[in-house]
Protein backbone atom coordinates (compact mmCIF):
# COMPACT_ATOMS: atom_id res chain seq x y z
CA UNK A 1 5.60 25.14 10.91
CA UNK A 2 8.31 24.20 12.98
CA UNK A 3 10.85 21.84 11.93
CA UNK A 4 9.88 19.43 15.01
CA UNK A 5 6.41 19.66 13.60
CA UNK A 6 7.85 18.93 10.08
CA UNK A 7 9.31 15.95 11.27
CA UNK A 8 6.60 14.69 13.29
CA UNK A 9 4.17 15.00 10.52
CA UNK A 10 6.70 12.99 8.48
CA UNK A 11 6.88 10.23 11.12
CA UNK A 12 3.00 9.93 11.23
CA UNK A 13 2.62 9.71 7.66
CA UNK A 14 5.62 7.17 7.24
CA UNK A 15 3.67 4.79 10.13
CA UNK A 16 0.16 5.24 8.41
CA UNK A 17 1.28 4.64 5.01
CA UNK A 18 3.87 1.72 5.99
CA UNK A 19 0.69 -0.02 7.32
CA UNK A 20 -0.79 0.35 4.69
CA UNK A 21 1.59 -0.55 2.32
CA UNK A 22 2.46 -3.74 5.00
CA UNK A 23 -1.14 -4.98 4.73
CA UNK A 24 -1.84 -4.85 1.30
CA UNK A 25 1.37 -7.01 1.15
CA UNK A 26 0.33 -9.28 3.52
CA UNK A 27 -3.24 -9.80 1.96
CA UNK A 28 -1.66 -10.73 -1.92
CA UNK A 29 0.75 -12.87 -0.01
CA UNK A 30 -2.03 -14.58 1.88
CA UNK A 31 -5.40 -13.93 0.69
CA UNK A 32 -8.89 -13.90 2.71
CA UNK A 33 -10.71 -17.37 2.35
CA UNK A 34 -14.18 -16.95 0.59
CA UNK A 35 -17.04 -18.50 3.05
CA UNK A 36 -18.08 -20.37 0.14
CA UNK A 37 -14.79 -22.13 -0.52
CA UNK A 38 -15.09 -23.54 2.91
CA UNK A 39 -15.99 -27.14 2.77
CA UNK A 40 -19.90 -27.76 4.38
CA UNK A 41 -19.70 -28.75 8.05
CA UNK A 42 -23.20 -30.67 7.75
CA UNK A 43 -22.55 -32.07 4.43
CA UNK A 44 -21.82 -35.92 4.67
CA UNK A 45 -18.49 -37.33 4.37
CA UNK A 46 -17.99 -39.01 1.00
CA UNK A 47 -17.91 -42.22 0.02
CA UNK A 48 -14.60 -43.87 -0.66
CA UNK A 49 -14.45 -45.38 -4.14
């Protein structure tokens, strides 16, 4: 391999594995909301006390 090719295939790598790496930092930070944590829409309001 070429050293142009080297350092291409380094490049790719670094960008697929930074996303990676980015994502799985961004989902800890700021985790997916369960659908059944969501409050129900059609559910009544509640009374006040």
């Amino acid at each position: 391999m070429t050293t142009s090719a080297v350092l291409m295939m380094i490049v790719a790598m670094l960008v697929v594995w930074g996303g990676l790496v980015a994502s799985v930092l961004f989902l800890r930070a700021r985790p997916e909301v369960d659908d059944a944590e969501l409050p129900d829409p059609d559910a009544p309001p509640a009374e006040p006390r």
